[in-house]
Protein backbone atom coordinates (compact mmCIF):
# COMPACT_ATOMS: atom_id res chain seq x y z
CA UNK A 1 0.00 0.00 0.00
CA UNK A 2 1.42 3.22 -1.32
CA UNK A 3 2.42 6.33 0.62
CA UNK A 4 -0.51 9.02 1.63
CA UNK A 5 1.61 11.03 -1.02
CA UNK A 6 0.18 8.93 -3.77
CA UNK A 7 -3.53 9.73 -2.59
CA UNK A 8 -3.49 13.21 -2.03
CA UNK A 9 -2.28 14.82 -5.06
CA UNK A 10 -2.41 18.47 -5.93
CA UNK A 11 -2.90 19.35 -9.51
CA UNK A 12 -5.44 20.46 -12.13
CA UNK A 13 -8.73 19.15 -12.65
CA UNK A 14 -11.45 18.12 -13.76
CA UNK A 15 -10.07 14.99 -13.59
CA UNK A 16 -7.67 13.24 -11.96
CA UNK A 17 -7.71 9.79 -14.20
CA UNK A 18 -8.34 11.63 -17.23
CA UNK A 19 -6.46 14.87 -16.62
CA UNK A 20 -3.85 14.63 -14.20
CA UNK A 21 -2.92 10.93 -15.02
CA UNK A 22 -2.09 11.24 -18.50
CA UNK A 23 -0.57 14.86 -18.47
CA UNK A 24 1.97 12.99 -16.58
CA UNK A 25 2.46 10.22 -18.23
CA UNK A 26 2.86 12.35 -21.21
CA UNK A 27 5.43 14.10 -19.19
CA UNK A 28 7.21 10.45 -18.01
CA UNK A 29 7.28 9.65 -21.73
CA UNK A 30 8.92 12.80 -23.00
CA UNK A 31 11.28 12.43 -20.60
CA UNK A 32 12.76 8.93 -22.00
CA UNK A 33 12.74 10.35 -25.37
CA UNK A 34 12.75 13.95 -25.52
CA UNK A 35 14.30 14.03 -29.12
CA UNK A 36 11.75 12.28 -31.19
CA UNK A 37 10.36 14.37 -33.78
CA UNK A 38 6.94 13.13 -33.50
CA UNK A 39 4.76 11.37 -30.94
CA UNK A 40 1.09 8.95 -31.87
CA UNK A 41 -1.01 8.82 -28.41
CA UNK A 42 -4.05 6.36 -28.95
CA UNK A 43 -6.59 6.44 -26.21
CA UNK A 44 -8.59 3.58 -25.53
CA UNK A 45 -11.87 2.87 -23.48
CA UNK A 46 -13.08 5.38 -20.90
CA UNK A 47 -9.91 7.72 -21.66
CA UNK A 48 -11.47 7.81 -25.11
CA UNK A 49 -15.29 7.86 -24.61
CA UNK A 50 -15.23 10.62 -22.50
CA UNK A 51 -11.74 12.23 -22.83
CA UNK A 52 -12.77 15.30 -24.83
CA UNK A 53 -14.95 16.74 -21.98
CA UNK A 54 -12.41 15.61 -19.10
CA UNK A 55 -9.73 17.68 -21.24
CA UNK A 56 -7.36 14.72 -21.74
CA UNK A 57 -6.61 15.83 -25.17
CA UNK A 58 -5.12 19.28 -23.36
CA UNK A 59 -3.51 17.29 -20.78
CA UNK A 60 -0.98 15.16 -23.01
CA UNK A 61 -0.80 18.01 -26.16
CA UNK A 62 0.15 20.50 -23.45
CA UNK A 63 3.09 18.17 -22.54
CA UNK A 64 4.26 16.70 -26.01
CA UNK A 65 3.06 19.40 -28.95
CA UNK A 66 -0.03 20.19 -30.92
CA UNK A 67 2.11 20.40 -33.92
CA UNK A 68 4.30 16.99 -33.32
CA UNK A 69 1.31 15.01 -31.76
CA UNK A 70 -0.94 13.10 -33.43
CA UNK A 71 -4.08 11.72 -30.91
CA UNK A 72 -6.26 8.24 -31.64
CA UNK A 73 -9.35 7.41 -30.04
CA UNK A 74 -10.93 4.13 -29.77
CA UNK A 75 -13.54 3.96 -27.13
CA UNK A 76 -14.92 0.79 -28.20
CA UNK A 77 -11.41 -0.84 -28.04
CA UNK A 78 -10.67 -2.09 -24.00
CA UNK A 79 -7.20 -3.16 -23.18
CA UNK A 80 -6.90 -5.94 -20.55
CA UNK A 81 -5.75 -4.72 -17.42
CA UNK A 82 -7.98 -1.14 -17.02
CA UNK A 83 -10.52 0.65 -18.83
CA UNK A 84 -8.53 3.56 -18.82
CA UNK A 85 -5.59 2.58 -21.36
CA UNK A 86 -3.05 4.87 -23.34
CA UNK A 87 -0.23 3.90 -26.12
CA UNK A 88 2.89 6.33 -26.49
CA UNK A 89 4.37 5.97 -29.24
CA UNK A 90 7.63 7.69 -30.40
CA UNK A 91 8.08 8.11 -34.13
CA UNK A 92 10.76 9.14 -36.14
CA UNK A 93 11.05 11.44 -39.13
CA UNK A 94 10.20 8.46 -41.87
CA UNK A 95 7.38 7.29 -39.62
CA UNK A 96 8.97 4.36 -38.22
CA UNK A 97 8.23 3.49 -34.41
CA UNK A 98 10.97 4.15 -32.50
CA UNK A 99 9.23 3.26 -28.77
CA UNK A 100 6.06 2.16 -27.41
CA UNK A 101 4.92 2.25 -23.79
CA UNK A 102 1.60 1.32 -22.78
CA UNK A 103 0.14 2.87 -19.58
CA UNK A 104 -3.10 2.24 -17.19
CA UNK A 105 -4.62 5.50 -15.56
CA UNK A 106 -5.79 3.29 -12.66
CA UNK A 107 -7.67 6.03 -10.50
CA UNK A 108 -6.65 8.91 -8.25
CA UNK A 109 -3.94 10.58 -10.88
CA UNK A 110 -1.88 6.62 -10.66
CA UNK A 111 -0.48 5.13 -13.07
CA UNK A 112 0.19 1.51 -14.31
CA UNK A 113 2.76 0.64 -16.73
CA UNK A 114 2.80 -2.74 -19.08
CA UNK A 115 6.33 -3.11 -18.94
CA UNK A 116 7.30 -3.90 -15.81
CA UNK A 117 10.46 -2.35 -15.76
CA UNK A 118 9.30 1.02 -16.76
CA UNK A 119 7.06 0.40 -13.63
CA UNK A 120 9.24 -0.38 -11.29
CA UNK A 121 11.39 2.37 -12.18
CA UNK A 122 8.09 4.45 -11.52
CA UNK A 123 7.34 2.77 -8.19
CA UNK A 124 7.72 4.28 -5.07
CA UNK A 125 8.28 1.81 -1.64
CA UNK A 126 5.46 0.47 0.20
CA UNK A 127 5.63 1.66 3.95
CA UNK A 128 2.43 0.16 5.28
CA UNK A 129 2.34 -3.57 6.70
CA UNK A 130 -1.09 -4.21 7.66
CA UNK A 131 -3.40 -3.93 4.72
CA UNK A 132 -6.79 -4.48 6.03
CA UNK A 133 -8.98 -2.63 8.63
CA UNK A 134 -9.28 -5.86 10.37
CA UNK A 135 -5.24 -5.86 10.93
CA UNK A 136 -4.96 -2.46 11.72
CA UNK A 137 -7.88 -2.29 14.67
CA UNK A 138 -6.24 -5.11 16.44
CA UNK A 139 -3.09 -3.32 16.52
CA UNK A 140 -4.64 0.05 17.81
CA UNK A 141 -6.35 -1.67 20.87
CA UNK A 142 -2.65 -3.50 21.38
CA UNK A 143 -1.21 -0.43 21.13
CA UNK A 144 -3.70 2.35 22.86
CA UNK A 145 -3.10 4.18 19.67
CA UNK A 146 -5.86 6.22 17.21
CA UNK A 147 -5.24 5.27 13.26
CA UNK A 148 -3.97 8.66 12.25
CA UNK A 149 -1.25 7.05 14.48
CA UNK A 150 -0.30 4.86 12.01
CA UNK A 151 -0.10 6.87 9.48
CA UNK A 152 2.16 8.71 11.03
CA UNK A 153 4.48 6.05 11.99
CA UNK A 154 4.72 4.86 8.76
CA UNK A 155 5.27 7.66 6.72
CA UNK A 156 8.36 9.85 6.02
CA UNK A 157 9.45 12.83 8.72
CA UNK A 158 7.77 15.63 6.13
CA UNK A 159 4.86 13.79 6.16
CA UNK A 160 2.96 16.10 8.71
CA UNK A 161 4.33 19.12 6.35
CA UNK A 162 2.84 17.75 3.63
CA UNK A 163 -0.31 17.23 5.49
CA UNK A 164 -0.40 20.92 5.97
CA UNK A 165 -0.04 21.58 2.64
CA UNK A 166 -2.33 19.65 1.45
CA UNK A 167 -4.66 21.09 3.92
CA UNK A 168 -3.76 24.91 2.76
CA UNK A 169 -4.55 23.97 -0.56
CA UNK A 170 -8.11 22.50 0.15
CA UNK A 171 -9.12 26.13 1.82
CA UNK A 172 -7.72 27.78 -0.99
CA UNK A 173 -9.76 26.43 -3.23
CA UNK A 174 -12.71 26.43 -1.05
CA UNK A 175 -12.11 30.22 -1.31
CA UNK A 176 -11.84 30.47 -4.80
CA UNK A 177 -15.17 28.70 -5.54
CA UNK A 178 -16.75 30.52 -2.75
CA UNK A 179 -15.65 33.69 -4.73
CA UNK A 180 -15.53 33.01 -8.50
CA UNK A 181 -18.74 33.09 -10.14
CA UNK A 182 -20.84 32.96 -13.84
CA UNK A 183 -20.56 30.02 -16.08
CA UNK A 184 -18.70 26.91 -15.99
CA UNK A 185 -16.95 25.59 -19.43
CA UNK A 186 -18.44 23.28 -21.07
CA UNK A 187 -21.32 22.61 -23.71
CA UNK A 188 -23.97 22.51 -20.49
CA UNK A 189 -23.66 25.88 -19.79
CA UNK A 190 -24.30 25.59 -16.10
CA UNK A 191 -24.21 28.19 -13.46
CA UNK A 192 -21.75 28.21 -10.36
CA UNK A 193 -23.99 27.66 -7.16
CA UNK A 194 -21.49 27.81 -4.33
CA UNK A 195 -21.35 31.54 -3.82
CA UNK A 196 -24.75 31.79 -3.70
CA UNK A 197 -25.27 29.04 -1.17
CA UNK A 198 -22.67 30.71 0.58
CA UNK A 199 -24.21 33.40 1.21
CA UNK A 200 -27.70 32.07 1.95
CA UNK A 201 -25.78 30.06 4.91
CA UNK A 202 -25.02 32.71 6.59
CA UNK A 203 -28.65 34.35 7.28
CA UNK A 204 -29.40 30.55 8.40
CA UNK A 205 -29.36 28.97 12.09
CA UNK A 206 -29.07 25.76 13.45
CA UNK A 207 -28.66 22.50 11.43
CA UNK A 208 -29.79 24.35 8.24
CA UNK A 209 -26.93 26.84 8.84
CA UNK A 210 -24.81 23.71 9.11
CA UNK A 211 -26.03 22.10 5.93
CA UNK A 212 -25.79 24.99 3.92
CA UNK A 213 -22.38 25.41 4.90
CA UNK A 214 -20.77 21.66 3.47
CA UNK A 215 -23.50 22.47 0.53
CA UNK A 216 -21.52 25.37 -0.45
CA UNK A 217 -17.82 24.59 0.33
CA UNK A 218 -18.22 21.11 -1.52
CA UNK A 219 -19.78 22.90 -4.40
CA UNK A 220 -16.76 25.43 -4.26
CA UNK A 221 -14.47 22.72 -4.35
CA UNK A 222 -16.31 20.79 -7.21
CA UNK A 223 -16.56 23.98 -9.11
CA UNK A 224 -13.02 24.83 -8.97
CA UNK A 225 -12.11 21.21 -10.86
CA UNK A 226 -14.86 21.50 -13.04
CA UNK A 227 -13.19 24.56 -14.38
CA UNK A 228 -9.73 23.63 -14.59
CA UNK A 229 -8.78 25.01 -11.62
CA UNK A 230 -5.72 23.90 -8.75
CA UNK A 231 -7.69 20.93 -6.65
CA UNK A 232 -6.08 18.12 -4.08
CA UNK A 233 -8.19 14.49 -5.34
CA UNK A 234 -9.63 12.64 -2.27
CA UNK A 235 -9.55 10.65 -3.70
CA UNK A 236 -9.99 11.69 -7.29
CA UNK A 237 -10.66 14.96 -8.40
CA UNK A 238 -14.23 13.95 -9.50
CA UNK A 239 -15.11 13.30 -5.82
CA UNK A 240 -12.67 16.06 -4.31
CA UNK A 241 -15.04 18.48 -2.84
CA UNK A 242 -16.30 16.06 0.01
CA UNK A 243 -13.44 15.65 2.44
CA UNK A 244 -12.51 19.50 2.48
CA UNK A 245 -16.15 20.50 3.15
CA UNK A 246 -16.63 18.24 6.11
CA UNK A 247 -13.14 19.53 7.66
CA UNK A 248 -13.64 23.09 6.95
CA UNK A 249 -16.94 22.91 8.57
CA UNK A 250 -16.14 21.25 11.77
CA UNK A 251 -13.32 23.46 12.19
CA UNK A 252 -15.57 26.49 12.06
CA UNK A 253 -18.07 25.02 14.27
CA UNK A 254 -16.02 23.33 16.80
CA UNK A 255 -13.03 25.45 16.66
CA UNK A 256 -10.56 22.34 16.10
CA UNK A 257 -6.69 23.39 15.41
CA UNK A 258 -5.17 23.14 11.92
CA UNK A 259 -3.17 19.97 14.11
CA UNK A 260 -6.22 17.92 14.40
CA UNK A 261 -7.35 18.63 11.22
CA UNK A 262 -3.99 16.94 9.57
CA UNK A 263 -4.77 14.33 11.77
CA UNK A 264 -8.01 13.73 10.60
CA UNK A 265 -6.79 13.92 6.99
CA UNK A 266 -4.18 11.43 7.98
CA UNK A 267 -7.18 8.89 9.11
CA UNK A 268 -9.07 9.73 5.88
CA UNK A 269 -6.55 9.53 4.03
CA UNK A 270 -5.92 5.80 5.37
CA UNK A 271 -9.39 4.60 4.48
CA UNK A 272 -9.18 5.87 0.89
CA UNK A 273 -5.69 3.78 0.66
CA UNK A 274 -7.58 0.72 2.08
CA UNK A 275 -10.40 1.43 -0.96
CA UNK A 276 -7.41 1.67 -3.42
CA UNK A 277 -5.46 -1.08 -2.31
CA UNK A 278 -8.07 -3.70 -1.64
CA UNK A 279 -11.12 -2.52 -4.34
CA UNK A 280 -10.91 0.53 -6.78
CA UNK A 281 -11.69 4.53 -6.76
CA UNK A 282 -11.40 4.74 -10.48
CA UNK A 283 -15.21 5.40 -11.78
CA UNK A 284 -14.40 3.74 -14.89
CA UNK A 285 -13.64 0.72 -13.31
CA UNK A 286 -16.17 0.09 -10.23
CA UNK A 287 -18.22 3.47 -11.07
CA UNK A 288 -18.51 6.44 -9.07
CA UNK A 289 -19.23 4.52 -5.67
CA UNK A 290 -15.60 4.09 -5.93
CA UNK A 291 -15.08 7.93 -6.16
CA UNK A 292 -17.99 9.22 -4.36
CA UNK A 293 -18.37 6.44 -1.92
CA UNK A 294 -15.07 6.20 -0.98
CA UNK A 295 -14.68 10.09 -0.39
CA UNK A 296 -18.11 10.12 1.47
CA UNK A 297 -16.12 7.15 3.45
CA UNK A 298 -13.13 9.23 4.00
CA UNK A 299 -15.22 12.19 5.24
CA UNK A 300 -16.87 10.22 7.83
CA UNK A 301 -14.10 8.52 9.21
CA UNK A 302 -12.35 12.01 9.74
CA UNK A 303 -15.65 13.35 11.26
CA UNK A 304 -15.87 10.38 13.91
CA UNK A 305 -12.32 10.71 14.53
CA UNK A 306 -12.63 14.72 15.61
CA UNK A 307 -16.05 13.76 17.46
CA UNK A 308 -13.96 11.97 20.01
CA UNK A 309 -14.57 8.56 18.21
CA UNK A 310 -12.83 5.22 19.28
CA UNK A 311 -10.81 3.46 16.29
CA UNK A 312 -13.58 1.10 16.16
CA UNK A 313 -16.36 3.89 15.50
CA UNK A 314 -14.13 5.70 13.04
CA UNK A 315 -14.16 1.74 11.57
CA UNK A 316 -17.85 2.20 11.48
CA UNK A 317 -17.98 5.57 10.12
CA UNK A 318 -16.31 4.59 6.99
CA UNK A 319 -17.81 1.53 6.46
CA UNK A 320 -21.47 3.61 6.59
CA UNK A 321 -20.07 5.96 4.00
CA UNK A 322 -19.04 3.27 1.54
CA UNK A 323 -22.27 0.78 1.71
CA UNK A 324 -24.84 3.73 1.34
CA UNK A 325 -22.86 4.55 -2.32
CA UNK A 326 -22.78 0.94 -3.03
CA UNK A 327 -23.93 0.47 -6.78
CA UNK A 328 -23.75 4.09 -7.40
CA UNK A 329 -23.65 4.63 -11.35
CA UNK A 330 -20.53 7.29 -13.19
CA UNK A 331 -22.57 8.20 -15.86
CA UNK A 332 -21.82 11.98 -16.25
CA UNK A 333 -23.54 13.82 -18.98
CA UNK A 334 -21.53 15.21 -21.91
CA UNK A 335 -18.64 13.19 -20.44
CA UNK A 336 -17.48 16.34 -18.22
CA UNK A 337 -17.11 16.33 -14.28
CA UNK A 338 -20.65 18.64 -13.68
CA UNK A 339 -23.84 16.89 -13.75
CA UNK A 340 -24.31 14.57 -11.36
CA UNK A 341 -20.92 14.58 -9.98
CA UNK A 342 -21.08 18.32 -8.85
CA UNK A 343 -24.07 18.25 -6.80
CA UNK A 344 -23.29 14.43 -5.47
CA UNK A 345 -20.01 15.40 -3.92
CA UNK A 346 -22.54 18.47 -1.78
CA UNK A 347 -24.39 15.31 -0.93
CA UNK A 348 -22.30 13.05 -0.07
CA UNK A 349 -20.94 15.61 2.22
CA UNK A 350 -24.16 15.68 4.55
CA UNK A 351 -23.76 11.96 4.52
CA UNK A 352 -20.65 11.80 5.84
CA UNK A 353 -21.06 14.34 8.83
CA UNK A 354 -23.90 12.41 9.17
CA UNK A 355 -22.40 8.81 9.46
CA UNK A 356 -19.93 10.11 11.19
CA UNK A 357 -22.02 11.54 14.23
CA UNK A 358 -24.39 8.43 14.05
CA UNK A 359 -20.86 5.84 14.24
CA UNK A 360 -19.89 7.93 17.21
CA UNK A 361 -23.37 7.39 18.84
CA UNK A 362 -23.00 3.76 18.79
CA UNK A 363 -20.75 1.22 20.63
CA UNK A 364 -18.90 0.89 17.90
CA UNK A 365 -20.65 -2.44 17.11
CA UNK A 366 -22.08 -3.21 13.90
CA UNK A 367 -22.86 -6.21 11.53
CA UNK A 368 -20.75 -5.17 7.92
CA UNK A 369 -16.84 -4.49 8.51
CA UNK A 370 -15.30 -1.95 6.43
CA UNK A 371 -13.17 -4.52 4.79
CA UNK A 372 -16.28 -6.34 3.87
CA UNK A 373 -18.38 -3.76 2.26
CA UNK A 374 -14.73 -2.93 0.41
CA UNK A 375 -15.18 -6.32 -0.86
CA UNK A 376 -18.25 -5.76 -1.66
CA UNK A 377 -18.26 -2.47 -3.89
CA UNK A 378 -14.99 -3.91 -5.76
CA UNK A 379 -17.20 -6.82 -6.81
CA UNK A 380 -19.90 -4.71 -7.38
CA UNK A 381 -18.17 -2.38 -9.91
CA UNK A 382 -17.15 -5.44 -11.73
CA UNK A 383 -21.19 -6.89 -12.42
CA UNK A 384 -21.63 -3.40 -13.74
CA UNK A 385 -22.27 -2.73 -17.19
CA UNK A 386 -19.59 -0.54 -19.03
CA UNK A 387 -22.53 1.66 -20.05
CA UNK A 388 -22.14 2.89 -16.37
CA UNK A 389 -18.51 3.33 -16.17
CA UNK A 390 -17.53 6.30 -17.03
CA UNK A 391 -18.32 6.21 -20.30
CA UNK A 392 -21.25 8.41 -20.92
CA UNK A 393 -23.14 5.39 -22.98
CA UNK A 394 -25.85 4.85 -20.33
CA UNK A 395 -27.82 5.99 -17.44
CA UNK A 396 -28.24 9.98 -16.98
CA UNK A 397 -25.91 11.23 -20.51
CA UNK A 398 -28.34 9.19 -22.17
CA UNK A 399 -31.53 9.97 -20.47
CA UNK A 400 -30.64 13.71 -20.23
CA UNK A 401 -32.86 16.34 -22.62
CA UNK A 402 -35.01 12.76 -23.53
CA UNK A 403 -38.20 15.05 -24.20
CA UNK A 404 -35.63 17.24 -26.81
CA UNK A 405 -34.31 14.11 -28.57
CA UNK A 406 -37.51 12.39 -28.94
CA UNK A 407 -38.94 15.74 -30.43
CA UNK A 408 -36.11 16.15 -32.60
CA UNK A 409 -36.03 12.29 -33.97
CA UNK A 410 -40.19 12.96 -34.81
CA UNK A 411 -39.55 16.51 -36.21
CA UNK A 412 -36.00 17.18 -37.60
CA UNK A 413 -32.71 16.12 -37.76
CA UNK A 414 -30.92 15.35 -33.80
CA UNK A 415 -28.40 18.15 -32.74
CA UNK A 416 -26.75 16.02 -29.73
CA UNK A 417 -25.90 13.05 -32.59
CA UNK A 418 -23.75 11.97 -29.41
CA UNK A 419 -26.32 10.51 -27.43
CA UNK A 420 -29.23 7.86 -28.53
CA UNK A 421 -32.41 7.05 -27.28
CA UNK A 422 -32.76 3.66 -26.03
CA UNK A 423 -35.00 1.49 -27.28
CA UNK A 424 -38.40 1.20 -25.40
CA UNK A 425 -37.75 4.77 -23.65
């Protein structure tokens, strides 16, 4: 299990498996052979289905050259080991290959590299020994220690910098959407909410003061990647404005220091490593209850864990957050990271605060383990169809403007040639 550094990663969005992910592998292969004259990128599955709205295209012609890069895409066309699948190819100046690499954008900005050498040569070292919630709780009641404990223990001596950082960065873009306003790019043409939400919390009281509140700092967030704009995935950029709602609003509320807040992202960060190591958080391989879910799982966790929970209810925190997402659909519409993934990460929010208060209510006791219901969504995302993984071929980008297309396919010719109506609807 990979370093916390692997998890939380500060970049661009909107996406972190179709955005971040290949701008660096485009950067990994330019690297190892800066002086080819030209480059042939084919994009395959997801990557290809819905790259154009996740602004893959940008990400890798950014890195290697409009002018000396040529782009394929076959969405129809899966490679075996992820649905997110990319061939570099260098070529030289009479068109003969001079290297191939083929890479996996595996969720959360990783990558996965066929060759195994060019992997390991990516790799970092894997600091963690126990792998499983049901290894690590034993050792916390051995030990009289909290889990953001072992995180600490295991990773390096900037760790708790980094921490901070990564903490700095998530109110910084909280501002940012809390400020910016108008459109968002994008042939939807939808309308920032957060700054309006914003500032309809603050003439409200109580638990709708609250609510209002994570509405409008995980819309910032989700806003902010939506546009392009400087976000830290947790654990992907498509679910990223979850975690730093939940934390910036217990700080306000209960006044917690910037010091239990790292620890709290240190615990949360944890459970989204379990996800990744054991299941998936890449929505085009278990859908977006492996984005989503496993952010609304993160949240909680760190909510229980500032509540005063025990490592047991912080357990059960998490494992509320991921079985209430369980067989939750990434089927955004247009392929770009707005509708529903804007509004679900605001919802997922309440859910975690929620699960996280409820966990700490409890005895800690409960029927489903977090490893289980990890189990559970990875085989879950595998019975899915592809039409709801992340590739805009099914569920809401089909069923979106239905009234429009049916009208048009009676009256005239279809304008949004992209999308069909299926049969019987």
């Amino acid at each position: 299990m990979k370093s916390l550094r692997e998890l939380y990663r500060i970049g661009i969005g909107p996406s972190s498996s179709h955005t971040m992910a290949p701008h660096r592998a485009a950067e990994n292969f330019l690297g190892r052979y800066p002086s080819a004259p030209r480059y042939r990128v084919t994009l395959f599955g997801s990557l290809a289905a819905t790259g154009k709205g996740h602004l893959t295209d940008r990400a890798i012609l950014d890195v290697l050259g409009d002018d000396t890069t040529t782009l394929i895409w076959k969405p129809n066309e899966l490679l075996p080991r992820h649905p997110n699948a990319l061939r570099f190819e260098a070529i030289d100046t009479d068109g003969a290959l001079i290297a191939e690499e083929i890479v996996y954008s595996i969720g959360g900005g990783a990558l996965l590299y066929e060759d195994e050498q060019v992997q390991a040569n990516e790799q970092r070292t894997d600091p963690y020994p126990y792998l499983t919630m049901r290894s690590i709780l034993p050792w916390a009641e051995r030990e009289g220690r909290q889990l953001w404990e072992y995180v600490y223990e295991h990773e390096d001596t900037d760790f708790d910098q980094f921490l901070s950082d990564v903490w700095t960065t998530m109110k910084e873009t909280i501002a940012r959407g809390i400020e910016n306003e108008g459109r968002l790019p994008g042939s939807l043409n939808l309308a920032r909410k957060a700054s309006s939400y914003f500032m309809k919390s603050r003439h409200a009281y109580g638990m709708i003061r609250q609510i209002s509140k994570l509405f409008a700092y995980a819309l910032a967030v989700s806003e902010e990647n939506a546009s392009g704009g400087i976000v830290v995935t947790a654990p992907t950029c498509g679910s990223c404005g979850v975690l730093p709602a939940v934390l910036k609003v217990l700080q306000e509320d209960f006044e917690f220091t910037d010091k239990r807040i790292r620890r709290a992202l240190a615990t949360a960060g944890l459970i989204g490593n379990l996800v990744k190591h054991n299941g998936s958080i890449s929505g085009a391989e278990v859908g977006c209850q492996g984005e989503v879910g496993t952010a609304c799982a993160m949240a909680a966790a760190a909510a229980a864990q500032l509540l005063g929970g025990t490592p047991s209810q912080v357990e059960y925190a998490a494992e509320m957050g991921l079985e209430h997402h369980l067989g939750l659909t990434c089927d955004p519409v247009g392929g770009l990271v707005q509708v529903p993934c804007i509004e679900r990460n605001a919802v997922a929010a309440t859910r975690a605060v929620d699960a996280g208060t409820f966990a700490t209510l409890s005895d800690g006791k409960h029927m489903i383990s977090f490893d289980e219901v990890v189990d559970t969504m990875a085989q879950t995302g595998k019975d899915l169809s592809s039409r709801y993984r992340e590739t805009s071929s099914g569920g809401l980008s089909i069923f979106y403007n239905r009234d429009e297309l049916e009208a048009l396919a009676k009256h005239g010719t279809p304008q949004h040639d992209q999308q069909e109506i299926p049969p019987g609807v």
